[in-house]
Protein backbone atom coordinates (compact mmCIF):
# COMPACT_ATOMS: atom_id res chain seq x y z
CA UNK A 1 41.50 -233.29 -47.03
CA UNK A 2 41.37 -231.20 -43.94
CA UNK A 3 43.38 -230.85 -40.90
CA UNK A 4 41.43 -233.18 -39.03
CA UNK A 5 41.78 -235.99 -41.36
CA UNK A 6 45.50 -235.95 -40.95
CA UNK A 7 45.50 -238.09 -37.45
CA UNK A 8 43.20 -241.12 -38.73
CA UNK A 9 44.55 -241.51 -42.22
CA UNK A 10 48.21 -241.26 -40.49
CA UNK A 11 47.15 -244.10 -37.98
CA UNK A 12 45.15 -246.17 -41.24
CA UNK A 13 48.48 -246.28 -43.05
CA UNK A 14 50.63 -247.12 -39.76
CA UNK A 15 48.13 -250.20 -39.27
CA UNK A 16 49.43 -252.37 -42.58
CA UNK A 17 52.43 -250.16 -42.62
CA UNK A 18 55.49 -252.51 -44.32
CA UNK A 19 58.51 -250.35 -44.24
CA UNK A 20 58.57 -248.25 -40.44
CA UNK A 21 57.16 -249.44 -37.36
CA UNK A 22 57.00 -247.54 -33.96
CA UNK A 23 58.68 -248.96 -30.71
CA UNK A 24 56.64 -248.05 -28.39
CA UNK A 25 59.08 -248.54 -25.16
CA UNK A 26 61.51 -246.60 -26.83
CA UNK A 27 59.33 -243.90 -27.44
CA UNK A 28 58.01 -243.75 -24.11
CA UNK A 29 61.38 -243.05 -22.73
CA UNK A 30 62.27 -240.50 -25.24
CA UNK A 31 58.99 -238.59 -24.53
CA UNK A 32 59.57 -239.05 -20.54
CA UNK A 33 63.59 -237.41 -21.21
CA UNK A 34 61.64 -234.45 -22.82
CA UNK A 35 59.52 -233.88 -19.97
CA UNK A 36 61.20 -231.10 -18.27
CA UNK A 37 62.45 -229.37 -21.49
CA UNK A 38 61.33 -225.77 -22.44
CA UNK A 39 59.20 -225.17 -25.37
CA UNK A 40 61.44 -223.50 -27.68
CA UNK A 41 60.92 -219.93 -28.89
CA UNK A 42 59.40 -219.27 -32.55
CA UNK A 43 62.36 -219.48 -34.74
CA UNK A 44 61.14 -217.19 -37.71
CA UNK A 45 59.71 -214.70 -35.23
CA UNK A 46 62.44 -211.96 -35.45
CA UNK A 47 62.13 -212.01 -39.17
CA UNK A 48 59.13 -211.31 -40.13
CA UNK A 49 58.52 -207.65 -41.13
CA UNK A 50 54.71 -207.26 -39.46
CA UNK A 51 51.28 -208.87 -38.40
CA UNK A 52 49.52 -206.65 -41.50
CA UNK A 53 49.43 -207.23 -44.79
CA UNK A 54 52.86 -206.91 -45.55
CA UNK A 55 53.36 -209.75 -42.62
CA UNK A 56 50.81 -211.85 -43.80
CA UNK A 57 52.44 -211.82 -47.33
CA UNK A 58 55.58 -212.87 -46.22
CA UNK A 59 54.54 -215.62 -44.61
CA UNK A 60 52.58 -217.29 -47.20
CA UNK A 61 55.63 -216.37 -50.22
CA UNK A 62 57.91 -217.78 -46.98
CA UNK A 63 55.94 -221.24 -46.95
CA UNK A 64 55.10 -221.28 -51.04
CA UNK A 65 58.61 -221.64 -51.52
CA UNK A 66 60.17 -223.49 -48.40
CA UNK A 67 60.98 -227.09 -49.34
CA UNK A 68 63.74 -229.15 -50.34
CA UNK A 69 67.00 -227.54 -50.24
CA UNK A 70 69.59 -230.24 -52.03
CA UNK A 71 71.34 -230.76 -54.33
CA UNK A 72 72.58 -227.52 -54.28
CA UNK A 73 74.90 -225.38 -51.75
CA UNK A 74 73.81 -221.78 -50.89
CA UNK A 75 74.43 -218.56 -48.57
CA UNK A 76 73.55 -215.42 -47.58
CA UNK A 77 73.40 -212.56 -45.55
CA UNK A 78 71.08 -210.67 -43.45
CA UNK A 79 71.66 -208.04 -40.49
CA UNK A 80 74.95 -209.39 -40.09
CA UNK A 81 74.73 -212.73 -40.05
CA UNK A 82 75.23 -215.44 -42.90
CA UNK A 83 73.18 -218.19 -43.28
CA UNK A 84 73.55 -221.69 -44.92
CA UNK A 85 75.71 -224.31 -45.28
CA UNK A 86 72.97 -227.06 -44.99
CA UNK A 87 70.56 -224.42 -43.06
CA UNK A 88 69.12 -223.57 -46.72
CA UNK A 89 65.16 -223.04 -44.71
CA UNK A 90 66.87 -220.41 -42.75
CA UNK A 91 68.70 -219.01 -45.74
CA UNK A 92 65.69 -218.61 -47.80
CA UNK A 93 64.14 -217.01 -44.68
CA UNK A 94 66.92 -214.45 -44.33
CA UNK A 95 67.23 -213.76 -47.95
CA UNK A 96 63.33 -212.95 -48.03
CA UNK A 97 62.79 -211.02 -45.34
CA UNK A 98 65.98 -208.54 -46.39
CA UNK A 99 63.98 -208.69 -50.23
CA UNK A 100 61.06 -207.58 -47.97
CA UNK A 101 62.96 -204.67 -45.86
CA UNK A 102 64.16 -203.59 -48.81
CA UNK A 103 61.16 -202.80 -50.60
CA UNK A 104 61.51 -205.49 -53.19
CA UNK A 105 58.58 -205.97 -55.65
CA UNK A 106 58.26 -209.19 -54.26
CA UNK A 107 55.83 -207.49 -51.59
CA UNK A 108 53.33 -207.36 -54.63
CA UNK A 109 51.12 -209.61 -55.39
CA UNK A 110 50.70 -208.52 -59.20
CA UNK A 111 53.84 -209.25 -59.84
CA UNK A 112 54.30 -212.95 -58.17
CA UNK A 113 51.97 -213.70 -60.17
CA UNK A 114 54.37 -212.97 -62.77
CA UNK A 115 57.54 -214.44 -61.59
CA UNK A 116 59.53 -216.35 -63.86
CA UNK A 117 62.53 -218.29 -62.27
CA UNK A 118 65.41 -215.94 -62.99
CA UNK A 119 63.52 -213.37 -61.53
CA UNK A 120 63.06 -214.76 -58.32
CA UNK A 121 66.63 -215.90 -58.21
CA UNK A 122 67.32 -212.17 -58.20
CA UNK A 123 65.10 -210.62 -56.34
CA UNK A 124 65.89 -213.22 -53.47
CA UNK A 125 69.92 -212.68 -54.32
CA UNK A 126 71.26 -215.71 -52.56
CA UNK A 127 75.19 -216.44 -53.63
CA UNK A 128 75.65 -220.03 -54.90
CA UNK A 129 72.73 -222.30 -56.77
CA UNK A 130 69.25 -222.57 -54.24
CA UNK A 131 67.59 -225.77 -56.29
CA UNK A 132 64.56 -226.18 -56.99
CA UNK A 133 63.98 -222.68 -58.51
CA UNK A 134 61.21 -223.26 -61.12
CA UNK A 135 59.32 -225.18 -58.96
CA UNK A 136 59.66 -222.15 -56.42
CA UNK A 137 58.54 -219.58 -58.46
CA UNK A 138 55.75 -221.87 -60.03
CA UNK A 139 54.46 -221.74 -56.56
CA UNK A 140 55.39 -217.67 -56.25
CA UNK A 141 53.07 -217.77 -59.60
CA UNK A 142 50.27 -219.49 -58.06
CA UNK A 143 50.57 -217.67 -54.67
CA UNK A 144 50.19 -214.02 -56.34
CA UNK A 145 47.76 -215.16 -58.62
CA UNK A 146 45.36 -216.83 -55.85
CA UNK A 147 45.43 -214.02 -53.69
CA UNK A 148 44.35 -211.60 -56.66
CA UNK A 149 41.27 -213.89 -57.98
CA UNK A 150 40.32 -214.52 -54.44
CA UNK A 151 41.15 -211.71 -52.49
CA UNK A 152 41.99 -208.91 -54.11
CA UNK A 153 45.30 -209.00 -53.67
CA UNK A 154 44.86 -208.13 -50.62
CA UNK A 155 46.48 -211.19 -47.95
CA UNK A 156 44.12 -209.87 -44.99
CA UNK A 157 40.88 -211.27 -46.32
CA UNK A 158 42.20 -214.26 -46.41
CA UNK A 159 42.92 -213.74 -42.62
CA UNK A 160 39.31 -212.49 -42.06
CA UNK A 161 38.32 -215.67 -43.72
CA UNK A 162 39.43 -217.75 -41.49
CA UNK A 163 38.35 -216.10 -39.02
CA UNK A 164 41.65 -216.22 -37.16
CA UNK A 165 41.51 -219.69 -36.70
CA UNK A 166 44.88 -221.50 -37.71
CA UNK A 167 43.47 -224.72 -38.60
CA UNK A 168 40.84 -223.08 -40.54
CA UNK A 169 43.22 -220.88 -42.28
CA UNK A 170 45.76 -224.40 -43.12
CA UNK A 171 42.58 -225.88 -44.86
CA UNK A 172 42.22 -222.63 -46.62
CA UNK A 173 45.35 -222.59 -47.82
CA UNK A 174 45.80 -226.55 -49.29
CA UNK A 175 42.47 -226.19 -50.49
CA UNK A 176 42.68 -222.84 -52.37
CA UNK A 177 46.07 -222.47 -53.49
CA UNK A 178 47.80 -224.90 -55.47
CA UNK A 179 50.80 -224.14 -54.46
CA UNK A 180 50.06 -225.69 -50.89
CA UNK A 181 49.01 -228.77 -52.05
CA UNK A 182 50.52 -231.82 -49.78
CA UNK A 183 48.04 -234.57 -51.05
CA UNK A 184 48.14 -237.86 -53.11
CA UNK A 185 46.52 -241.38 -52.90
CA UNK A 186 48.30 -244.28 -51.65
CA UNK A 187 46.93 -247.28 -51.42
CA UNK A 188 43.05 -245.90 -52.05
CA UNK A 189 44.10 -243.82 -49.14
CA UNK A 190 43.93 -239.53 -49.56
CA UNK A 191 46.66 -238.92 -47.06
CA UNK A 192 47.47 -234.99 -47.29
CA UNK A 193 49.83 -234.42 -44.38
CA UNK A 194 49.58 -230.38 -45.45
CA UNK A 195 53.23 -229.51 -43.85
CA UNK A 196 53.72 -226.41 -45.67
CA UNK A 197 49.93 -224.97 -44.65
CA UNK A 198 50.15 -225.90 -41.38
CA UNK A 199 53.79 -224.07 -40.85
CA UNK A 200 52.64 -221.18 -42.66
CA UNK A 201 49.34 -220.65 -40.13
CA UNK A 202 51.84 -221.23 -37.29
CA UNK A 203 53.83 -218.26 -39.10
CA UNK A 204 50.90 -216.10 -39.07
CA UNK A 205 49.19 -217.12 -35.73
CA UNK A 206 52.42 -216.43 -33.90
CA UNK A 207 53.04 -213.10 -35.98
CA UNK A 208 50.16 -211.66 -35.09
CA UNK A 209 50.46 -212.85 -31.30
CA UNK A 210 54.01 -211.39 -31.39
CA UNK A 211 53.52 -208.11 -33.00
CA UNK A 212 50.33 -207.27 -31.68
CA UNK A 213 48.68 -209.63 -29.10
CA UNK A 214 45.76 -210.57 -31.57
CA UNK A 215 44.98 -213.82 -29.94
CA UNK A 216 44.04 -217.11 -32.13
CA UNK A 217 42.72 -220.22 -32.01
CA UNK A 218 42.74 -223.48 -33.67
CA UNK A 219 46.55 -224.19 -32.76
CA UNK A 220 46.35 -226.80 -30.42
CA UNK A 221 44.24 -228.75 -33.13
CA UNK A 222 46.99 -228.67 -35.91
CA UNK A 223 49.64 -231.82 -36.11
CA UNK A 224 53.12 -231.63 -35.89
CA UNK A 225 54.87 -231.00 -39.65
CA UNK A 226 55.88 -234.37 -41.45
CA UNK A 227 59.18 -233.83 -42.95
CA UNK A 228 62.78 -235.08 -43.09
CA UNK A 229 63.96 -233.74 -39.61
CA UNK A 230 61.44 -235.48 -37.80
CA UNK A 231 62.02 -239.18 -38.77
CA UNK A 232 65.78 -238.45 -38.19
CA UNK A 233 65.30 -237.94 -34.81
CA UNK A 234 63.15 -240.79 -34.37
CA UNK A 235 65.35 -243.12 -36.08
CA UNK A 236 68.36 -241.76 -34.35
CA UNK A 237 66.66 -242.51 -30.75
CA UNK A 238 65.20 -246.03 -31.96
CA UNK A 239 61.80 -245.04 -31.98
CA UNK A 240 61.64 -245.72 -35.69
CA UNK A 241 62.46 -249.31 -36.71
CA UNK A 242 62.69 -249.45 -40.63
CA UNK A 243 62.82 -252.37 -42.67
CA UNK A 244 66.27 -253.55 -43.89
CA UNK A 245 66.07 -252.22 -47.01
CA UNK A 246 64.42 -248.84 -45.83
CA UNK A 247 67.33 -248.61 -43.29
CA UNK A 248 70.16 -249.39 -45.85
CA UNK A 249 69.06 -246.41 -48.58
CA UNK A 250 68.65 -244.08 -45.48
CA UNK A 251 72.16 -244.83 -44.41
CA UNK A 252 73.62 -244.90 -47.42
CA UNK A 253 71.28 -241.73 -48.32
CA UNK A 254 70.07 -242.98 -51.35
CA UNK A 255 67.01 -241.22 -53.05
CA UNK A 256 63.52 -242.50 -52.16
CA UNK A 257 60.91 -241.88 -54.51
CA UNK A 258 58.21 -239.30 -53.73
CA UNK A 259 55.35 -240.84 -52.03
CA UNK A 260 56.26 -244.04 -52.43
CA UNK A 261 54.92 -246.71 -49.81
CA UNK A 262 58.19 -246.00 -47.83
CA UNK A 263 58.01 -242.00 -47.79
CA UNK A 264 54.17 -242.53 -46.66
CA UNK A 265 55.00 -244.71 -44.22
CA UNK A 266 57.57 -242.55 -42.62
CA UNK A 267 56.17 -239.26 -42.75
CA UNK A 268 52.88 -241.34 -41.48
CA UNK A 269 54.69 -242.66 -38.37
CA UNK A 270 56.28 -239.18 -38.04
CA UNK A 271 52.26 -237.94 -37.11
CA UNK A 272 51.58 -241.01 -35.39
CA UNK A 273 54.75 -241.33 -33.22
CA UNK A 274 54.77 -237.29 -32.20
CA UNK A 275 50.95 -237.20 -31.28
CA UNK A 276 52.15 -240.48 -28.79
CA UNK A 277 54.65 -238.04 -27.32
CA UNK A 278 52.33 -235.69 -26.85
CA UNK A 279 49.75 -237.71 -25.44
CA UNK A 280 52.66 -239.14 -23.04
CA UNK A 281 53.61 -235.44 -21.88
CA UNK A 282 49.50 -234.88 -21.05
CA UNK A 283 49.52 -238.06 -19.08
CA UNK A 284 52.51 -236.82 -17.09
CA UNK A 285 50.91 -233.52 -16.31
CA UNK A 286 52.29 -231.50 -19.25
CA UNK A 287 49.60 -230.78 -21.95
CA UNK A 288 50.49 -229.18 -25.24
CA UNK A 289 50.09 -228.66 -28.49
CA UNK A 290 51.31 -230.84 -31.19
CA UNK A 291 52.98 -227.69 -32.80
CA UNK A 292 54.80 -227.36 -29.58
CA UNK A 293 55.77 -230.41 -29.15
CA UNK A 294 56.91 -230.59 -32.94
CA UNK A 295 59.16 -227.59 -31.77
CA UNK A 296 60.53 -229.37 -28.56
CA UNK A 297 61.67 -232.12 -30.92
CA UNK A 298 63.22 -230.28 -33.28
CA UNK A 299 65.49 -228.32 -30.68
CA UNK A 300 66.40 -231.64 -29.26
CA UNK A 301 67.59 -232.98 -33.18
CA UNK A 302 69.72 -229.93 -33.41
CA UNK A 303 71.16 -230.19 -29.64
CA UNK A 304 75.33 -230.71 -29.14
CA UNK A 305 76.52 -234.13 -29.37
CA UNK A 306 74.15 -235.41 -31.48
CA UNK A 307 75.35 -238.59 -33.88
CA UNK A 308 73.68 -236.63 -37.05
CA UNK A 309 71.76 -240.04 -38.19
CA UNK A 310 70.88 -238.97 -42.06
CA UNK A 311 67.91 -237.98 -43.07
CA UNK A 312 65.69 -240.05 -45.41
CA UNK A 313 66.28 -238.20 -49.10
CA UNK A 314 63.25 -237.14 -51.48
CA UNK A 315 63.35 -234.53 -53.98
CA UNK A 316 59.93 -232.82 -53.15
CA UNK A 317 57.81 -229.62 -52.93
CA UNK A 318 56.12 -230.79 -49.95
CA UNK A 319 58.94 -230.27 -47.60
């Protein structure tokens, strides 16, 4: 699967979807109340350490291991701010790029490719339990040990690869590296909406446009990232309609199984419903990027005064 499958195989699972469906006035009013707003800045921006190698690394250990942050209740602290208390992406962000300033051997391939669990719990030295932790550093593992049989160990020729393009460097990534994978079959259907790959080219696009001015393409042709914070802003405005039994485990935020029908339809209609916001803001003289748009909407989910609908609950390495 590839970047540019994500859009039809999204829109073949919306057309005998059972669970969500998309109300289309609704969403056409939501997209036309987001027509004046700003795009927002890049949010990990500040943090990370480069646009070389060192960068580049961070980014891709960032994204290996960014995913899924209950059960489990942790903090920490970085240039003088705290972070978490159900903000555990920003946490993990905070905790890694102060492993990163401080010279931590986490900066080395060699030995991600090493990492054991405990390990990474230490080197990343967040207070209280951050779940999830053998999965993470399975992924560290893979990461480390990818870029050595591949590259070297060296993260740059994987950006010369690409040829700084970001959706060619997102295929790279879910195709390459295991621990990127966002694939499975449902319903004889290979839908791989690659959230993880796509945020981490994002990362490194914007990096290297921040730090340096290297320009890069390919940005405008990535989707937005089908998660959990999505959906909850759809449902919240309406523009998600779930079946009644869909609706009543969201509510009462009850687990749903990983990639079953219902978690494919919704991060499905997730794709489906954002590229329809973005096609709305083109149509009213406003063309961007899906990314951009993806950021737009997640600044409006986190705006005062919002009713906090819950988010639909999946234990997952995908997001």
């Amino acid at each position: 699967m590839r970047v540019q499958d994500i859009r039809p195989t999204a829109e073949r699972i919306m057309e005998g979807a059972a669970h969500v469906s998309i109300d289309d006035a609704r969403l056409v009013a939501f997209a036309d109340k987001l027509a004046l707003d700003p795009v927002p800045t890049w949010d990990r921006g500040p943090y990370l350490p480069d646009a070389g190698a060192k960068g580049v690394l961070y980014a891709l250990l960032l994204n290996a291991i960014d995913f899924c942050y209950w059960p489990g209740q942790f903090e920490t602290e970085h240039r003088g701010m705290r972070y978490g208390a159900g903000e555990g992406d920003m946490a993990i962000v905070a905790a890694l790029a102060r492993a990163f300033e401080s010279g931590s051997p986490l900066a080395d391939p060699a030995v991600l490719s090493g990492l054991d669990a405990e390990a990474l719990d230490a080197m990343l030295g967040c207070e209280g339990e951050v779940p999830l932790m053998e999965e993470r550093a399975a992924n560290a593992r893979n990461l480390g040990a990818t870029l050595l049989s591949r590259y070297g160990g060296d993260p740059l020729k994987l950006v010369e690869e690409c040829g700084r393009d970001a959706e060619r460097l997102a295929d790279l990534l879910a195709a390459n590296f295991t621990c990127f994978e966002d694939r499975r079959e449902w319903r004889q259907v290979f839908f791989a909406p690659m959230r993880r790959a796509q945020r981490c080219a994002v990362d490194i696009a914007e990096a290297a446009s921040m730090r340096v001015g290297a320009a890069w393409t390919g940005l405008e042709r990535l989707t937005c990232l089908a998660d959990d914070s999505l959906p909850q802003l759809f449902h919240e405005e309406r523009v998600f309609r779930y079946a009644p039994a869909l609706e009543a485990k969201i509510m009462a935020r009850a687990e749903l199984s990983q990639w079953s029908e219902e978690e494919a339809e919704i991060r499905a209609a997730t794709i489906v419903a954002t590229e329809r916001v973005r096609e709305r803001l083109a149509d009213a003289g406003r063309p961007l990027a899906a990314c951009s748009v993806d950021r737009m909407l997640r600044a409006e989910r986190t705006m005062p005064g919002r009713a906090c609908m819950p988010c639909h609950r999946v234990r997952t390495v995908a997001y």
